[in-house]
Protein backbone atom coordinates (compact mmCIF):
# COMPACT_ATOMS: atom_id res chain seq x y z
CA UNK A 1 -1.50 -8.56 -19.69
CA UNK A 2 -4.40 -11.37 -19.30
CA UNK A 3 -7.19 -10.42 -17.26
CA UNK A 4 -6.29 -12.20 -14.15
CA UNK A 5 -2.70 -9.71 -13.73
CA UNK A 6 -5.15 -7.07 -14.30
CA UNK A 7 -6.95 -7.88 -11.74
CA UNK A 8 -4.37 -9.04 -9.24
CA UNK A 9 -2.83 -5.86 -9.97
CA UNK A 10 -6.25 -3.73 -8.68
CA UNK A 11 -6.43 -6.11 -6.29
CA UNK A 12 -2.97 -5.32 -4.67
CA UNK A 13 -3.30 -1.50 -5.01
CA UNK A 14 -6.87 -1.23 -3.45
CA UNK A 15 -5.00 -3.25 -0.36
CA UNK A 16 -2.22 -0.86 -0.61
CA UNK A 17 -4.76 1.65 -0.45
CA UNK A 18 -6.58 1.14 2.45
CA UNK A 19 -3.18 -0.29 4.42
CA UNK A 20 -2.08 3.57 3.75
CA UNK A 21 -5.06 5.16 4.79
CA UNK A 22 -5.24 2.84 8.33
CA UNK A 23 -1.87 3.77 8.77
CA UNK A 24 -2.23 7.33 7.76
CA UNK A 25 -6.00 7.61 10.34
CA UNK A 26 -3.82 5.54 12.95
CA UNK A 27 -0.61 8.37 12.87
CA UNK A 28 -3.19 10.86 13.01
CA UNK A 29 -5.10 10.03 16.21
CA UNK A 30 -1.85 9.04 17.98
CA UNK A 31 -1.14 12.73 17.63
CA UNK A 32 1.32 13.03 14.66
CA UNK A 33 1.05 16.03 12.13
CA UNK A 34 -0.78 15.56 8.74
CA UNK A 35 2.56 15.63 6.66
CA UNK A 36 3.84 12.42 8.93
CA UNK A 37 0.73 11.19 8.64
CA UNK A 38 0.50 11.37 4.99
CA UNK A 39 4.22 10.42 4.77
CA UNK A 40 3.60 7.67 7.43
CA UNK A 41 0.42 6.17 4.83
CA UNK A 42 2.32 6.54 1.78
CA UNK A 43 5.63 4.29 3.49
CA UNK A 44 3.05 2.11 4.58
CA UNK A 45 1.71 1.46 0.58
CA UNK A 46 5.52 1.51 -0.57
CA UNK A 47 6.05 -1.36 1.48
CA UNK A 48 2.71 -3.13 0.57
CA UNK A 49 3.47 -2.60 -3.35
CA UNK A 50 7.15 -3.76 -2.82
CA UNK A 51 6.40 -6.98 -1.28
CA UNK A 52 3.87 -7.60 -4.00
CA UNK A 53 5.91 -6.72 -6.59
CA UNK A 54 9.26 -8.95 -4.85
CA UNK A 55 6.50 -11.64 -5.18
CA UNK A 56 5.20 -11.22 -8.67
CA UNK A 57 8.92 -11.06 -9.93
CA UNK A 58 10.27 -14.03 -7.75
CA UNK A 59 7.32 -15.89 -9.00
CA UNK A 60 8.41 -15.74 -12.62
């Protein structure tokens, strides 16, 4: 991998990262347990990473 995939890479996790924890915060004040919170965050970075990923390999 060249530099700029390693990059784009950190790039899209740190976005997945703080997509999950939003979502995760946003379950949690909306009055949703901390396991469907958790679960809630972690579908929300799934989703983030599987877009990226659909792009990366429709790209090539």
């Amino acid at each position: 991998m060249n530099p700029v995939q390693i990059l784009s890479l950190l790039l899209a996790l740190s976005i997945a990262l703080h997509l999950a924890t939003a979502a995760a915060f946003t379950a949690r004040r909306t009055g949703a347990g901390t396991a469907h919170a958790v679960l809630t965050g972690a579908g929300a970075a799934a989703t983030a990473l599987g877009l990226y990923f659909a792009a990366v390999a429709a790209y090539h």
